[in-house]
Each structure stands twice: as C-alpha cells, then as structure tokens.
Protein backbone atom coordinates (compact mmCIF):
# COMPACT_ATOMS: atom_id res chain seq x y z
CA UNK A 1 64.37 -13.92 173.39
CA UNK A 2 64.32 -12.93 169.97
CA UNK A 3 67.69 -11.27 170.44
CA UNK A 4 69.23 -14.06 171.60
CA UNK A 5 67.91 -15.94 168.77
CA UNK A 6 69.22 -13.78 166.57
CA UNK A 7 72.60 -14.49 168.69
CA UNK A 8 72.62 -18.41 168.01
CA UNK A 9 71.80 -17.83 164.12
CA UNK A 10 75.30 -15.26 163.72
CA UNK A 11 76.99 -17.74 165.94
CA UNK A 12 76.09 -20.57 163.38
CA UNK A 13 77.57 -18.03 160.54
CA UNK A 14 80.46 -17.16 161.98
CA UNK A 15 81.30 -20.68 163.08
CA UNK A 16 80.09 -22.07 159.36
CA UNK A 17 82.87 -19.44 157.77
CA UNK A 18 85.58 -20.34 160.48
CA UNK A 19 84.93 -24.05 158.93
CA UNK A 20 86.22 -23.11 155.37
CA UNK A 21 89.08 -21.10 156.99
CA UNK A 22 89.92 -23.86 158.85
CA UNK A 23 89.88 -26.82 155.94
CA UNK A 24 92.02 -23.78 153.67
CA UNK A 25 94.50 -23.49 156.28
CA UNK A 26 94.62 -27.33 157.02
CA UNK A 27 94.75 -28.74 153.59
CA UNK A 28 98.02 -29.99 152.54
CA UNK A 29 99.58 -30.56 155.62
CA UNK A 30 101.16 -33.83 157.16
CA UNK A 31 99.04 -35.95 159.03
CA UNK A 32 101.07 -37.86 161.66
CA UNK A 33 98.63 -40.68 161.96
CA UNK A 34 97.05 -39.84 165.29
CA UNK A 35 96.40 -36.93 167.46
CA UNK A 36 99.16 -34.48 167.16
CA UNK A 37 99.04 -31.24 169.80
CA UNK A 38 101.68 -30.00 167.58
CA UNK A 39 99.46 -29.25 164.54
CA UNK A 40 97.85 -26.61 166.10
CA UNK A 41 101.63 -24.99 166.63
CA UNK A 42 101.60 -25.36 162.96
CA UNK A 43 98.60 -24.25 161.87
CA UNK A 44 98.89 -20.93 163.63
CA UNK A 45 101.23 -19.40 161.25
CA UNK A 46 98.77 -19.51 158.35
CA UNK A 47 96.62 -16.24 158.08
CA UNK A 48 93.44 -18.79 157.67
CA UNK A 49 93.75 -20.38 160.39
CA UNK A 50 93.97 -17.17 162.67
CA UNK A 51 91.02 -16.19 160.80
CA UNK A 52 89.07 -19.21 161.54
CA UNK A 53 90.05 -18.44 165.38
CA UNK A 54 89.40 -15.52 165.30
CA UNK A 55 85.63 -16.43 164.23
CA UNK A 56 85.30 -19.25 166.32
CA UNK A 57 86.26 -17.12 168.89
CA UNK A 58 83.11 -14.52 167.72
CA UNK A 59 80.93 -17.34 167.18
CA UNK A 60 81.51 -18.38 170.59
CA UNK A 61 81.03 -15.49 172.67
CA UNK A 62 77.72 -14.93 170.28
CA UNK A 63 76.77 -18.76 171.63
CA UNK A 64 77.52 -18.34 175.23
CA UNK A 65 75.51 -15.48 175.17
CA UNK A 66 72.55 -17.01 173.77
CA UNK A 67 72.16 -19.88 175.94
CA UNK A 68 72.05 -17.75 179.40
CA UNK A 69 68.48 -17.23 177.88
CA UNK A 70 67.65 -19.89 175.75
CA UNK A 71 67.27 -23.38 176.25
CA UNK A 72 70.13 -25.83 174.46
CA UNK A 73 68.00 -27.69 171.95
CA UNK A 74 66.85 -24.55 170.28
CA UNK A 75 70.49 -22.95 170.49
CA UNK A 76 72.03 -26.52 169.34
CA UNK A 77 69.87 -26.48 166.32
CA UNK A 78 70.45 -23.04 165.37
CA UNK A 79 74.35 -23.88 165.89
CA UNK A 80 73.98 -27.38 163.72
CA UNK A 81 72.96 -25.13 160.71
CA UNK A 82 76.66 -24.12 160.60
CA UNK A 83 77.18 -26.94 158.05
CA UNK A 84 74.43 -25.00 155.55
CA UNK A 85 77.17 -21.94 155.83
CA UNK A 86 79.86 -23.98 155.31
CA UNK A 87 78.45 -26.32 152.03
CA UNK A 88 77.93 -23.02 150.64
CA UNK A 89 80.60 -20.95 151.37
CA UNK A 90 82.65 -24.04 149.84
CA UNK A 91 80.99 -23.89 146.72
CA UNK A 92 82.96 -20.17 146.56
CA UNK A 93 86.47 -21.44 148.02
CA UNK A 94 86.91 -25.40 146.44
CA UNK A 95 84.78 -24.56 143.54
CA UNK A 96 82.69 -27.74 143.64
CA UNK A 97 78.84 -26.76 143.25
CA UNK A 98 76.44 -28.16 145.15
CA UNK A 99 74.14 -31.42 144.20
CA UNK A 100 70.42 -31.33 144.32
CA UNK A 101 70.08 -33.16 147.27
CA UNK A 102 72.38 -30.85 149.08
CA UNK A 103 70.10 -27.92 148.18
CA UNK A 104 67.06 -29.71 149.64
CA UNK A 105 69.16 -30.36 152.57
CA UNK A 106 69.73 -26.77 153.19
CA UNK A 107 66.15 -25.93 152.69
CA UNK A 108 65.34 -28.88 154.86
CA UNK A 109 67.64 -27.41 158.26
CA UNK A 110 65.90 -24.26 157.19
CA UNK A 111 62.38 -25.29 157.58
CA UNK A 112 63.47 -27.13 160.70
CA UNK A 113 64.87 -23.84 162.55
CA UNK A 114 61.93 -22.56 161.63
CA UNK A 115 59.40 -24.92 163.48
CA UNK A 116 61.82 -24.93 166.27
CA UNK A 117 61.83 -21.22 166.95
CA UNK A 118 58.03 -20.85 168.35
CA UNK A 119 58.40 -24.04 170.50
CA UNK A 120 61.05 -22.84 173.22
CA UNK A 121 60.70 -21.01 176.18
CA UNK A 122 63.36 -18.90 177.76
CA UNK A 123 65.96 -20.66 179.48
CA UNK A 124 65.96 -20.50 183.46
CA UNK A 125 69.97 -20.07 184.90
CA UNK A 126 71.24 -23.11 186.34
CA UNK A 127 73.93 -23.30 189.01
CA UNK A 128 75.98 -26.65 188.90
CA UNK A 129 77.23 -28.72 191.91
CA UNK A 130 80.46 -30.44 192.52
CA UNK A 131 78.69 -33.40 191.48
CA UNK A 132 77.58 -32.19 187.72
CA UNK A 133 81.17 -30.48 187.47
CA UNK A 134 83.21 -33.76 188.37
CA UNK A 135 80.70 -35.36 186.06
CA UNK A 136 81.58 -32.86 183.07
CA UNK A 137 84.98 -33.73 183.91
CA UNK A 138 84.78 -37.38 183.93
CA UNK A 139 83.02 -37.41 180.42
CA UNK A 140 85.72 -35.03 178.88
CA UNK A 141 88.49 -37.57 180.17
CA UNK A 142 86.90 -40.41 178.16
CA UNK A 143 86.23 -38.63 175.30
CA UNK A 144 90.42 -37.84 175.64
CA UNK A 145 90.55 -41.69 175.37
CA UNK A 146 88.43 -42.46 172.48
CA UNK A 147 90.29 -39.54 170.91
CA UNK A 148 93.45 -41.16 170.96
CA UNK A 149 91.90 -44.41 169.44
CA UNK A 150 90.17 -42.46 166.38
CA UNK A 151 93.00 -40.85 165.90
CA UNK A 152 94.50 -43.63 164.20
CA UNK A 153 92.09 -43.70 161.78
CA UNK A 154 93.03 -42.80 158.55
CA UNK A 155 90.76 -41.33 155.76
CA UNK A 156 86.71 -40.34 155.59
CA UNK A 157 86.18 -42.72 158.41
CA UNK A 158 89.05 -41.27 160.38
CA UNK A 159 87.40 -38.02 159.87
CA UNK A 160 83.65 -38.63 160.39
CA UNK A 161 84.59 -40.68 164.03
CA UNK A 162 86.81 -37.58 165.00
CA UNK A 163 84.15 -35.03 163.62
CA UNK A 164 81.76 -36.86 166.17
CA UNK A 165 83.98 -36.85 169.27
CA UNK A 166 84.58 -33.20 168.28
CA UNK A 167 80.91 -32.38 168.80
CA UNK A 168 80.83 -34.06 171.92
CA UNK A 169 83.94 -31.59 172.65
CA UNK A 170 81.73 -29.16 171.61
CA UNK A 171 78.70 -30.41 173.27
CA UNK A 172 80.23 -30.42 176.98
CA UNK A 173 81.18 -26.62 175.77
CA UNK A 174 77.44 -25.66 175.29
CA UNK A 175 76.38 -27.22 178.33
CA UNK A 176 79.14 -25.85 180.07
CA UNK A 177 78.30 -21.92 178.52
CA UNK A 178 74.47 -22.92 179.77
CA UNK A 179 75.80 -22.93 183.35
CA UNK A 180 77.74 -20.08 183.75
CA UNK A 181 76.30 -18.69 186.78
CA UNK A 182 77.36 -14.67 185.27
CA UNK A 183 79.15 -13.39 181.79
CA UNK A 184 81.01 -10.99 184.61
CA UNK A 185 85.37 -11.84 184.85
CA UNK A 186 84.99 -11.69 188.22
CA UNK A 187 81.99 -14.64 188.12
CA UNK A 188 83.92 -16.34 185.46
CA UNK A 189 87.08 -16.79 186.94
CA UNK A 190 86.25 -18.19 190.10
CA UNK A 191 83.77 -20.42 188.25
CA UNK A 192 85.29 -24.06 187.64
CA UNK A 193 82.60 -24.55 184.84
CA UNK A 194 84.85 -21.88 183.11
CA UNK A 195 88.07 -24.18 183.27
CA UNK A 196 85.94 -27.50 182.01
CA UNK A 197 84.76 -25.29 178.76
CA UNK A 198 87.87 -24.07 178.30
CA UNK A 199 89.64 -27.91 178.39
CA UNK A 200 87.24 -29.25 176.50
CA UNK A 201 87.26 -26.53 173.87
CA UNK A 202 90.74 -27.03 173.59
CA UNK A 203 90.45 -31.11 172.85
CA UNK A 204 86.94 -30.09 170.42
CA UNK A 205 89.31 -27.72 168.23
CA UNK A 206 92.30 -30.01 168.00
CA UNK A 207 89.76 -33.26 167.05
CA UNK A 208 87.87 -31.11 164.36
CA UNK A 209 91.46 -30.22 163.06
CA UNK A 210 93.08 -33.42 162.41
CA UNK A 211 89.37 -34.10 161.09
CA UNK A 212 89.84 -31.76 158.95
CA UNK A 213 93.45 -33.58 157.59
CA UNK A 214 90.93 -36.73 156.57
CA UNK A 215 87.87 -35.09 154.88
CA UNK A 216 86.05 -32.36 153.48
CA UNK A 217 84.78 -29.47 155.76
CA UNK A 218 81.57 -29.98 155.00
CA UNK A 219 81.61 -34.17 155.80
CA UNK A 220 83.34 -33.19 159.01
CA UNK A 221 81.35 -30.64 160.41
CA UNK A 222 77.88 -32.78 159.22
CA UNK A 223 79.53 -35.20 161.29
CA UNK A 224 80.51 -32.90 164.20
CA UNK A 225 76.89 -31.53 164.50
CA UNK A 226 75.30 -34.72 165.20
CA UNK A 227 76.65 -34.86 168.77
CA UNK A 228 77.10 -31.24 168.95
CA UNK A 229 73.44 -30.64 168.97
CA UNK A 230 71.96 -34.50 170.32
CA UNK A 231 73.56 -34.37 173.64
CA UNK A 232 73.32 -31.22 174.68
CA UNK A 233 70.14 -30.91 173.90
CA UNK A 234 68.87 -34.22 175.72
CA UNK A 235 71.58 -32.70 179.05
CA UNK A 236 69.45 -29.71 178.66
CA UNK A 237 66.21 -31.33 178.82
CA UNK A 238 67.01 -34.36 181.26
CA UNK A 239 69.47 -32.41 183.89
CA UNK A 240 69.00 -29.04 183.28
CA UNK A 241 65.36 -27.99 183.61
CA UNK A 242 65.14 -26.58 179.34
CA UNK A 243 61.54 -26.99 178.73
CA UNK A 244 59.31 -27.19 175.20
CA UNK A 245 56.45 -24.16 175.34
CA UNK A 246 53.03 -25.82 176.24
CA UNK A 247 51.08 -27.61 173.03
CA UNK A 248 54.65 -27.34 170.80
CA UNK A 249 56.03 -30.74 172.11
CA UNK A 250 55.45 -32.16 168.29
CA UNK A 251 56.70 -29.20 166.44
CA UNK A 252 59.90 -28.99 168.68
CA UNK A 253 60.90 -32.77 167.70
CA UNK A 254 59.82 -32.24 164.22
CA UNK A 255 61.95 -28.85 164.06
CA UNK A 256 64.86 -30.38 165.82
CA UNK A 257 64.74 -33.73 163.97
CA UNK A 258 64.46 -31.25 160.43
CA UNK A 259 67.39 -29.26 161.43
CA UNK A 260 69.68 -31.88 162.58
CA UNK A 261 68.54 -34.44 159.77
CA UNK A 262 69.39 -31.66 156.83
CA UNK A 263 73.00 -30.68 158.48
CA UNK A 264 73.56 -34.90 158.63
CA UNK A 265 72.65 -35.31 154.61
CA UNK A 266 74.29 -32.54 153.83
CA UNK A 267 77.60 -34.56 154.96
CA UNK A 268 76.27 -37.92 153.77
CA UNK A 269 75.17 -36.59 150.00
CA UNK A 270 79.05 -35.10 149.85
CA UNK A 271 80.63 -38.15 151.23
CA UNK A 272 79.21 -39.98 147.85
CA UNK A 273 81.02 -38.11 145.44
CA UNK A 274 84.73 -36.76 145.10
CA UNK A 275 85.09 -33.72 146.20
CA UNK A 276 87.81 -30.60 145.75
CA UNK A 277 89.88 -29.98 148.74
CA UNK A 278 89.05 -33.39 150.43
CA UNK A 279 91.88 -34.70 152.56
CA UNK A 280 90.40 -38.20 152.43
C-alpha cells in the first residue's frame, strides 16, 4: 500500500511538471475559437509539448498502477495536488512569485494528503459489465457535447469551464484505470475498458489544451482537479465498492475536502491578479 502511495504522489509530480510544459508549448498560439483537433497536430512539433507527453504519459502509467490497489478518493487526492507542482514550478518558468494565500494553499493540500493517507484501505479489483462500460461510454459522449459548447468560450471563463470538462475527461480515465481487470497486453487489449480510457484520454488532453490557450496553467489545472478528483472519487465509493478504514470516516472527508479545497484556491487566489504567461 505504501508503495502504491508513493505511486499516486510521483504521478501528481510528473503530471504537475507536464502542466508547465504544456502552458510553454501552448502559449502564443492561435486559438480558433472552439475545439480544434488540429492543435494538437500543432503542438507536437514543439520540444515542450513532447515533453509534457512524455510525462503525462509517466504520470499515467504511475496512476494506473496505483489504483489496482488503492481506492480512487485517496489516489484522486494525491493526483489533485498536481496543481501545488505546477504553482511552483511556475514561479521558476513565468517568473511570477507566489502570493501568501497561495503558500497557505499549498500547505493546506499538504495537510489534507496527509489526513487522507491513514484513512484508506486497499482497493479490492473490480470487473465491469456491459452495463457500467456502455455507461462510461454514454457519459464520455456528453461530455463531447458540452465540449463543443465551452469551446466557444473565450478567455478565463473559457478556460476554467474547459479545465472542468477536462477533469471529467480525466475522471472517466481513473475510473476506467480502477477497472482494468490485469496491467498484462494480453488482458488489456481484449479489455473494452482499455478503448473507453484511451477515448476519453484523448478528448481530456485536447480540452486541457485549448484550456490552456485561455488561462494560466495553474487556473486551469485548479479548475481541472475539481472534477478530476469529485467524481471519481464518489464512482469509487457509490459503484465501485472503495471503502474508508473503520473509525477514519471524519478524517477521510476532512483530508479529502483539505486537499481538494487547497488545489481549488490555489486557482481562485491566481485568477485575482494578472499573471505572466496567461492566455486570458
């Protein structure tokens, strides 16, 4: 358990540093005023951005493997801190240091991983039905639609709405990762889970992109984590069978509410002042 913890925690680096990469290699390019599958074409020629794959793809092997032993709101949580790595890792790249209240913040989504930890038992494996699978699928194809509508939002609040149907993207990822039935190809492949993770990775990376276009990394990713770790962690609990460790039912909501609070002001306490290297 503790080594999948471990896990979750370099996942949240790696995917907190593929953040910066990500606003470098986006910044100054054209937003075409909706969702564009072309920018990704685009993006791919700039070193940063096949950096930031590269990590994302790190970070989310690290993930996967963390949740086929622990349950989603702990990993979730772990994975929200991402937007501590990124605030400070931006203080090194854009130069802007951070306020007060961001530094609390941090501290704050520290103290909250920290309650969380002792409060979650091991995750049990999960096999899905047809049912949960054409389910997955059914909630991916509406988040395609609201996609489209955000996408024609311009500025911040083009940015926070797609940084939030990102981390649903995102979200259906983690829940899909929690029910791989086996890490093995052979598993994998014949595995339609696999296929749903994969599509919905695909919309996640191309929403927190054109976020990306609108805002600062670290307003879009505060954004992104608020339904990257919420719904997965309430599928976890509700459909899933995730379970709190007996007499830690208090300190798990206080830890998750902590960790997920901090990551949220974070974005909110940037959002209030300009910032270097916004796109907004």
């Amino acid at each position: 358990m503790l080594l999948a913890l471990l896990l979750a925690v370099a996942a949240a680096v790696a995917f907190g540093a593929a953040a910066v990469l990500q606003a470098m290699a986006t910044e100054g390019t054209q937003d075409a005023g909706g969702l564009d599958p072309l920018l990704l074409l685009r993006l791919v020629t700039k070193p940063a951005f096949l950096g930031s794959l590269a990590l994302n793809g790190l970070g989310l092997g690290l993930h996967v493997t963390a949740l086929q032993s622990l349950p989603l709101f702990l990993v979730q949580a772990v994975i929200a801190s991402s937007v501590a790595v990124t605030a400070l890792l931006s203080v090194r790249v854009f130069g802007v240091p951070l306020a007060r209240v961001q530094w609390v913040a941090v501290g704050v989504v520290l103290v909250g991983l920290a309650l969380l930890g002792p409060s979650a038992s091991s995750g049990e494996a999960v096999t899905a039905d047809h049912a949960l699978e054409l389910g997955l699928l059914a909630v991916l194809a509406v988040l395609a639609v609201l996609a489209v509508v955000a996408g024609r939002v311009r500025g911040v609040a083009g940015a926070v709405l797609l940084g939030l149907l990102a981390g649903g993207g995102f979200g259906i990822v983690a829940i899909c990762a929690r029910l791989l039935p086996d890490l093995s190809p052979l598993v994998l492949l014949s595995s339609p889970v696999l296929y749903v993770l994969l599509l919905a990775g695909a919309l996640a990376f191309l929403l927190y992109s054109t976020a990306m276009q609108r805002g600062s990394a670290t307003t879009t990713t505060a954004a992104m984590v608020i339904t990257q770790t919420a719904v997965p962690a309430i599928a976890g609990i509700l459909l899933l069978g995730d379970e709190v460790r007996a007499g830690f039912g208090l300190l798990a909501v206080a830890g998750f509410a902590l960790a997920l609070g901090g990551a949220v002001a974070l974005g909110r306490a940037e959002a209030e002042r300009p910032v270097v290297g916004s796109r907004s």
